[in-house]
N, C-alpha and C. Protein backbone atom coordinates (compact mmCIF):
# COMPACT_ATOMS: atom_id res chain seq x y z
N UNK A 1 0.84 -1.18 0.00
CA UNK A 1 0.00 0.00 0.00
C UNK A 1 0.89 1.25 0.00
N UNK A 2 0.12 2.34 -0.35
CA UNK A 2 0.92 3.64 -0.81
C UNK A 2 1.40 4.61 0.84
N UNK A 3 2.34 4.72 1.14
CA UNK A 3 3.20 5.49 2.37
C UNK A 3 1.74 6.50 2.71
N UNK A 4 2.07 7.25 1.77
CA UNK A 4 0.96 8.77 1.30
C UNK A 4 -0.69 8.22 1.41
N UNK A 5 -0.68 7.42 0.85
CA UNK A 5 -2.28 7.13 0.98
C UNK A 5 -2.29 6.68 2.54
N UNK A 6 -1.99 5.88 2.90
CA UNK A 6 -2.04 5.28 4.40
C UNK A 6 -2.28 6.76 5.16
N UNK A 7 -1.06 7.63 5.25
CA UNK A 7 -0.97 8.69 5.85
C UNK A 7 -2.31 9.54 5.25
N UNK A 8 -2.66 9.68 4.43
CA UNK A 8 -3.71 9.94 3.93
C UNK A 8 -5.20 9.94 4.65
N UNK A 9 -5.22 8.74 5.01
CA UNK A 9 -5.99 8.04 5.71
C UNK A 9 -6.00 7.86 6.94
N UNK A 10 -5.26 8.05 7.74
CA UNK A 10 -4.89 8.35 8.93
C UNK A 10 -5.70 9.49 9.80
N UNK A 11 -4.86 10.85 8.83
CA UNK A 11 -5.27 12.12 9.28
C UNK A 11 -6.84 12.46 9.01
N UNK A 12 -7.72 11.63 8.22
CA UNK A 12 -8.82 11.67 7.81
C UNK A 12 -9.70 10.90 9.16
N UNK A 13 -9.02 9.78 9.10
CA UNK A 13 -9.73 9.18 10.52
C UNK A 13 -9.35 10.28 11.41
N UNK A 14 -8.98 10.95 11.67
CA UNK A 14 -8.67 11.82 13.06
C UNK A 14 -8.90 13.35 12.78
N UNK A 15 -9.93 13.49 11.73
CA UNK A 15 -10.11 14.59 11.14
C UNK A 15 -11.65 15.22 11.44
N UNK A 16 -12.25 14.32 12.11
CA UNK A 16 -13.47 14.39 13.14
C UNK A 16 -13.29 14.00 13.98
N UNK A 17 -14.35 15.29 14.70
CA UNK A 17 -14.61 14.77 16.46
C UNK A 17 -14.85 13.97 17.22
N UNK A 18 -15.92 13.01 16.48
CA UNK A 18 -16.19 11.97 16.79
C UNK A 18 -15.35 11.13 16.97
N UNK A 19 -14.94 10.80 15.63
CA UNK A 19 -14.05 9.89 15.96
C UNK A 19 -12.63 10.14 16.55
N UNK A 20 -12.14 11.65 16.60
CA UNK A 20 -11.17 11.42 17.74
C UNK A 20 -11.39 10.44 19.43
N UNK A 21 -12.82 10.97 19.51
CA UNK A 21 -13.32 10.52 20.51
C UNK A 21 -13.56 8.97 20.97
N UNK A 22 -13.72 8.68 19.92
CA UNK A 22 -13.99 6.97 20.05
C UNK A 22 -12.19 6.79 20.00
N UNK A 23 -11.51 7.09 19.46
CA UNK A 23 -9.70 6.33 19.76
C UNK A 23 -9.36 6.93 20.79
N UNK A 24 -9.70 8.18 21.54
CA UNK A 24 -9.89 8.62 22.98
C UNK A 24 -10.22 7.40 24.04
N UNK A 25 -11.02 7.06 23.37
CA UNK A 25 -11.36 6.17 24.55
C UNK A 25 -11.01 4.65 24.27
N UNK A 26 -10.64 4.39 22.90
CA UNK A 26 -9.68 3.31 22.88
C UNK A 26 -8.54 2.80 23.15
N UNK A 27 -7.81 4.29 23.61
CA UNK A 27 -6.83 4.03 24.30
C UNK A 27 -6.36 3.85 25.52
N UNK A 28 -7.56 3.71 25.88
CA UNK A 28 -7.82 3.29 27.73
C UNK A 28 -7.56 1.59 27.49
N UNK A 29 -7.69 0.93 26.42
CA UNK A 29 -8.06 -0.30 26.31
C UNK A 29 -9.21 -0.93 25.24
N UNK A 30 -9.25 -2.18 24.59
CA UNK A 30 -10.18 -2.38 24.08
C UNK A 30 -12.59 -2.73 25.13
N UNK A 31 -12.73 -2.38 23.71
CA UNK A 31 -13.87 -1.98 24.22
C UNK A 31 -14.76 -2.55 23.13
N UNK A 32 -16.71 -2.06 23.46
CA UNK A 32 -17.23 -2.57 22.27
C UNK A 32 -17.85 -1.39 22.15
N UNK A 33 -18.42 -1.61 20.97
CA UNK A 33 -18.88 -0.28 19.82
C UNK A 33 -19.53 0.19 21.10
N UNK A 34 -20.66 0.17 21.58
CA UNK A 34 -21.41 0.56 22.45
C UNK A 34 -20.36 1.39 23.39
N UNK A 35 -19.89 1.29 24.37
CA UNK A 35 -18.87 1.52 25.36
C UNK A 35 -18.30 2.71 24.60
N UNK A 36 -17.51 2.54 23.24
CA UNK A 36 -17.01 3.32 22.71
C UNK A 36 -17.64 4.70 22.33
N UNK A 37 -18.88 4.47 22.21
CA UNK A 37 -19.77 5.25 21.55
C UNK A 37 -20.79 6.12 22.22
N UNK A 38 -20.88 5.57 23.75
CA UNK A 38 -21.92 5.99 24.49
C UNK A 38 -21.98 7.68 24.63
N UNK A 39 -22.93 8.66 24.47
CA UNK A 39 -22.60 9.48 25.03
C UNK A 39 -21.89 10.80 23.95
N UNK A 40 -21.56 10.44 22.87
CA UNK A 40 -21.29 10.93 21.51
C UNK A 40 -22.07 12.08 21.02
N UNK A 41 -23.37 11.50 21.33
CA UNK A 41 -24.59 12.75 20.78
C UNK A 41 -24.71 12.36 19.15
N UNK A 42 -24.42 11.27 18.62
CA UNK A 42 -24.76 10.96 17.54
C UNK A 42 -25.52 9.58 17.03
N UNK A 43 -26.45 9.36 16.08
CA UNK A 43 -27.11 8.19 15.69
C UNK A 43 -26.27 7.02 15.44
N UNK A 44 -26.93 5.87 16.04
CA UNK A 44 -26.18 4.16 15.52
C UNK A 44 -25.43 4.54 14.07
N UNK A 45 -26.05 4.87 13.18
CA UNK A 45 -26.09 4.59 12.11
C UNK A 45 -25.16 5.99 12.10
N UNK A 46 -24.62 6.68 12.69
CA UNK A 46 -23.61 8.01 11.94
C UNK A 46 -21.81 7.02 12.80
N UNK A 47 -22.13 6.34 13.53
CA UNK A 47 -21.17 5.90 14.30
C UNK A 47 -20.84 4.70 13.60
N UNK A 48 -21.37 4.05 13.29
CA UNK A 48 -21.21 2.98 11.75
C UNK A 48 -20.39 3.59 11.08
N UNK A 49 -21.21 4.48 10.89
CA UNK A 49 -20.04 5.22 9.35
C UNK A 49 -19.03 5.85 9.99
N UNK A 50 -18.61 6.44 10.97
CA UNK A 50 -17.42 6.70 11.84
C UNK A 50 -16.17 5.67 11.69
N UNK A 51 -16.80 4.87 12.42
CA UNK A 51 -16.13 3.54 12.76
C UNK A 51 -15.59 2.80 11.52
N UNK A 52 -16.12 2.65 10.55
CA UNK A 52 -16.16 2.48 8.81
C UNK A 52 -14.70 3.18 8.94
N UNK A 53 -14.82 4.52 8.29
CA UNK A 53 -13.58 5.24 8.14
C UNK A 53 -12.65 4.86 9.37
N UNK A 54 -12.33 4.38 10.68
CA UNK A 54 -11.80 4.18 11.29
C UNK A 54 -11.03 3.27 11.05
N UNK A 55 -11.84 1.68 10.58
CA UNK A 55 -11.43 1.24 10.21
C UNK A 55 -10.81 0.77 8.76
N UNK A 56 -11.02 1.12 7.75
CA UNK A 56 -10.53 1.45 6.38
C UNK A 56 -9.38 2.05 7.10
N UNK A 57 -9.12 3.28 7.75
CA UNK A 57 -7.66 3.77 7.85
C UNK A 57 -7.02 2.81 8.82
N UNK A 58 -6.86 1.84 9.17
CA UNK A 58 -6.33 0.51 9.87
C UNK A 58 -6.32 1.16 11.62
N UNK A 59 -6.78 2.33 11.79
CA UNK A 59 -6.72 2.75 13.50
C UNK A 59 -7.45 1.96 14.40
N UNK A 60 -8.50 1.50 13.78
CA UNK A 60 -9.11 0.54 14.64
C UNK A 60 -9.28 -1.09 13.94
N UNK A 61 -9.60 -1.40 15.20
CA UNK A 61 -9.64 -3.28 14.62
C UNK A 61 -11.28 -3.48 15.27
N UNK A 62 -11.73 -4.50 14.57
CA UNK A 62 -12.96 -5.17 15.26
C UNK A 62 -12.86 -6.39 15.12
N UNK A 63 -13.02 -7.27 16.54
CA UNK A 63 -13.61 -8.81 16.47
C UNK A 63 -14.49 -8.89 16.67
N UNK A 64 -15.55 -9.75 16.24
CA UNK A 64 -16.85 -10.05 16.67
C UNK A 64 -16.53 -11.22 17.44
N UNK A 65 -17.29 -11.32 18.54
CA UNK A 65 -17.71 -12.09 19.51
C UNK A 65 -18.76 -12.87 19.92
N UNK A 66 -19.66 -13.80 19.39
CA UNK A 66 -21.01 -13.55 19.04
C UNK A 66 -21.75 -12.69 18.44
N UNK A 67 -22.80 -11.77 19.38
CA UNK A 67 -23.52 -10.76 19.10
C UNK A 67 -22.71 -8.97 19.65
N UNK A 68 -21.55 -9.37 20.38
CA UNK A 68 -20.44 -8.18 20.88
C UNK A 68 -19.54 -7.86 19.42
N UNK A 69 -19.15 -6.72 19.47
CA UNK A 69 -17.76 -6.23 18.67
C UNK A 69 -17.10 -5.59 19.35
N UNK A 70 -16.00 -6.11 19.40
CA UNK A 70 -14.96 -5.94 20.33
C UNK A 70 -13.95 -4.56 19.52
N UNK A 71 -13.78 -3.65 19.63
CA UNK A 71 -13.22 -2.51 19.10
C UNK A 71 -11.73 -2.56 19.68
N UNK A 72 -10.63 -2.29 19.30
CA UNK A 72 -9.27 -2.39 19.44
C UNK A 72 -8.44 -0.95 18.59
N UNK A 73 -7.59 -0.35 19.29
CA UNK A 73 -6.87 0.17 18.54
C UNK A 73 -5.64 -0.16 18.10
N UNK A 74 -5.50 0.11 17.19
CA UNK A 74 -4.53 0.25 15.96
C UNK A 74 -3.33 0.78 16.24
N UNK A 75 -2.10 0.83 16.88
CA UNK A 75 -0.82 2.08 17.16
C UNK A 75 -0.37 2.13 15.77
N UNK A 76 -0.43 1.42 14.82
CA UNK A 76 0.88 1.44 13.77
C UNK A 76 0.25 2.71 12.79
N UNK A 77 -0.78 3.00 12.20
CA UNK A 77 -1.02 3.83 11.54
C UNK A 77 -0.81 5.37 12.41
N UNK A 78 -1.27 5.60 13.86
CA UNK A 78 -0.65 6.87 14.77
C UNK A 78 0.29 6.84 14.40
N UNK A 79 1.36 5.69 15.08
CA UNK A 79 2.96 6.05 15.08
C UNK A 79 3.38 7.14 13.65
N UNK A 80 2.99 6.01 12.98
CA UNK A 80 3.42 6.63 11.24
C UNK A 80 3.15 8.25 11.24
N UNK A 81 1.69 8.70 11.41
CA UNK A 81 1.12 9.89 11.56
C UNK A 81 2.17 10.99 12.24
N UNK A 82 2.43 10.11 13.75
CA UNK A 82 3.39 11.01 14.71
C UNK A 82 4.32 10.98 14.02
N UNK A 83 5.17 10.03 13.67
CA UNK A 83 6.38 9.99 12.90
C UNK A 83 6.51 11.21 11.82
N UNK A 84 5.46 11.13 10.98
CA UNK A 84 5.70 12.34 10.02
C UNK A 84 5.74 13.47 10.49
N UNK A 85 4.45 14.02 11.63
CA UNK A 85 4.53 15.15 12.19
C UNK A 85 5.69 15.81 12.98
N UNK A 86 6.38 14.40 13.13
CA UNK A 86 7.43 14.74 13.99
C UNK A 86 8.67 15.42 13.17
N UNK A 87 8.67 14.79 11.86
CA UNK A 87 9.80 15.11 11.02
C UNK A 87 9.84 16.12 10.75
N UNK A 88 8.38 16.47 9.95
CA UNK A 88 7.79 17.75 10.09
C UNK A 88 7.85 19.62 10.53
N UNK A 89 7.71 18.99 11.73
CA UNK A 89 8.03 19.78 13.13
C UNK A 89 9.29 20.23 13.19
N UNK A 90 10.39 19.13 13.18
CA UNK A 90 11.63 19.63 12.81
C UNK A 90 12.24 20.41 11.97
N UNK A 91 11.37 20.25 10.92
CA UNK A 91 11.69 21.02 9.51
C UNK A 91 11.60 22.06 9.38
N UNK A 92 10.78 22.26 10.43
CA UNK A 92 9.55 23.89 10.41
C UNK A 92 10.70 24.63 11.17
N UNK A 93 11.14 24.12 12.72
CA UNK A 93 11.91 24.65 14.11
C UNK A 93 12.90 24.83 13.02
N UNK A 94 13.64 24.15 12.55
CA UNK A 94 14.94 24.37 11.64
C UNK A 94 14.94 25.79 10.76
N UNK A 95 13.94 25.86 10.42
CA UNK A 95 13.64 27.07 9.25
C UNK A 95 12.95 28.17 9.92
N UNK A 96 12.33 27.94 11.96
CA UNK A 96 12.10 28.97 11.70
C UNK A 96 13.68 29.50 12.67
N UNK A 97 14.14 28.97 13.03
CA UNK A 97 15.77 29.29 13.69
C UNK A 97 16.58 29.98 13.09
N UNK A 98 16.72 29.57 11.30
CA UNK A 98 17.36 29.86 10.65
C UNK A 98 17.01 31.44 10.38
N UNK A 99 15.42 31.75 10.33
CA UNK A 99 15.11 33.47 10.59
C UNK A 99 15.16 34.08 11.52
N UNK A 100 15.00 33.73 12.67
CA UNK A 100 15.44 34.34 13.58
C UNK A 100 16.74 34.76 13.65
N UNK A 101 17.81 33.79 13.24
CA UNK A 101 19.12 34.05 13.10
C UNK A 101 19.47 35.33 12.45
N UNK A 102 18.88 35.16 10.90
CA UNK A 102 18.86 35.77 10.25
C UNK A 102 18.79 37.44 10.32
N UNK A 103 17.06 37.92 10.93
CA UNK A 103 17.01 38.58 11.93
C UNK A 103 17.38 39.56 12.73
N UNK A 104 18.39 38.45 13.77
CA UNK A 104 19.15 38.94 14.59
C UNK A 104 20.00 39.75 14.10
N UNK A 105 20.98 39.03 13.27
CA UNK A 105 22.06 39.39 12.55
C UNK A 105 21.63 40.44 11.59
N UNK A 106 20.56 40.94 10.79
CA UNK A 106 20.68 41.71 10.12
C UNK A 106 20.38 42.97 10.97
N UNK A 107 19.53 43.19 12.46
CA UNK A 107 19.46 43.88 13.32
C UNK A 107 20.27 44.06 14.47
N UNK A 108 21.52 43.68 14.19
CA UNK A 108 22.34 43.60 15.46
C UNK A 108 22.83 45.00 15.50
N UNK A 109 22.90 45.58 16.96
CA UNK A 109 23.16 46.82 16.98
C UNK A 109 21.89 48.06 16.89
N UNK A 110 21.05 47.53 16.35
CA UNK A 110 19.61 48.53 15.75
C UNK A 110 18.82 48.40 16.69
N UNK A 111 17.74 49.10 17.29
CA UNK A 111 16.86 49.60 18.57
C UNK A 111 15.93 48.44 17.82
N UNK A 112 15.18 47.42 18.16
CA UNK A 112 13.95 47.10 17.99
C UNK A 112 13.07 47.86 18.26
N UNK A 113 12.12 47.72 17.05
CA UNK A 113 10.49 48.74 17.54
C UNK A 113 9.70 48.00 18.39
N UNK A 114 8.95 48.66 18.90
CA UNK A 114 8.17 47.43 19.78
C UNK A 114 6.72 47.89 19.74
């Protein structure tokens, strides 16, 4: 599968409230849809489709258990997520250091306005 699409998919699962909320509370431990869901303020049927995109982006897992679904999270698609953001982040601090530097040096000696 595609690096970019995965990541793709990731930030999309975590791109609503909802479903931040349901991996909120998956990370206490596994749980079932219900448990996960209680309390949301949204219909069976909008949390289906939540959970859908949740799972398509691999963040969550489901076993069925009989008539239970057992909801599980996913770390490997986060990590990846964090991972990029993290690189990211660096890239940004790096470049914005490098203006500040910059900055400095072209104002060294000169009154800042304030």
């Amino acid at each position: 599968m595609n690096y970019q699409a995965e990541l793709d998919r990731s930030f999309d699962a975590l791109s609503h409230p909802v479903r931040r909320a349901i991996v909120e509370r998956l990370a206490a431990g596994p749980t079932t849809v219900g448990d996960a869901s209680t309390g949301l303020g949204v219909t069976k049927p909008a949390v289906t489709k939540h959970l859908k995109v949740l799972e398509t982006a691999g963040v969550v897992s489901r076993t069925v258990q009989g008539r239970s679904h057992l909801l599980r999270l996913e770390s490997r698609p986060l990590r990846e997520a964090s991972t990029w953001l993290d690189l990211h982040r660096s890239l940004w601090e790096a470049k914005f250091e490098a203006v500040e530097k910059h900055l400095a040096e072209t104002h060294e000696g000169q009154e800042v306005p304030k």
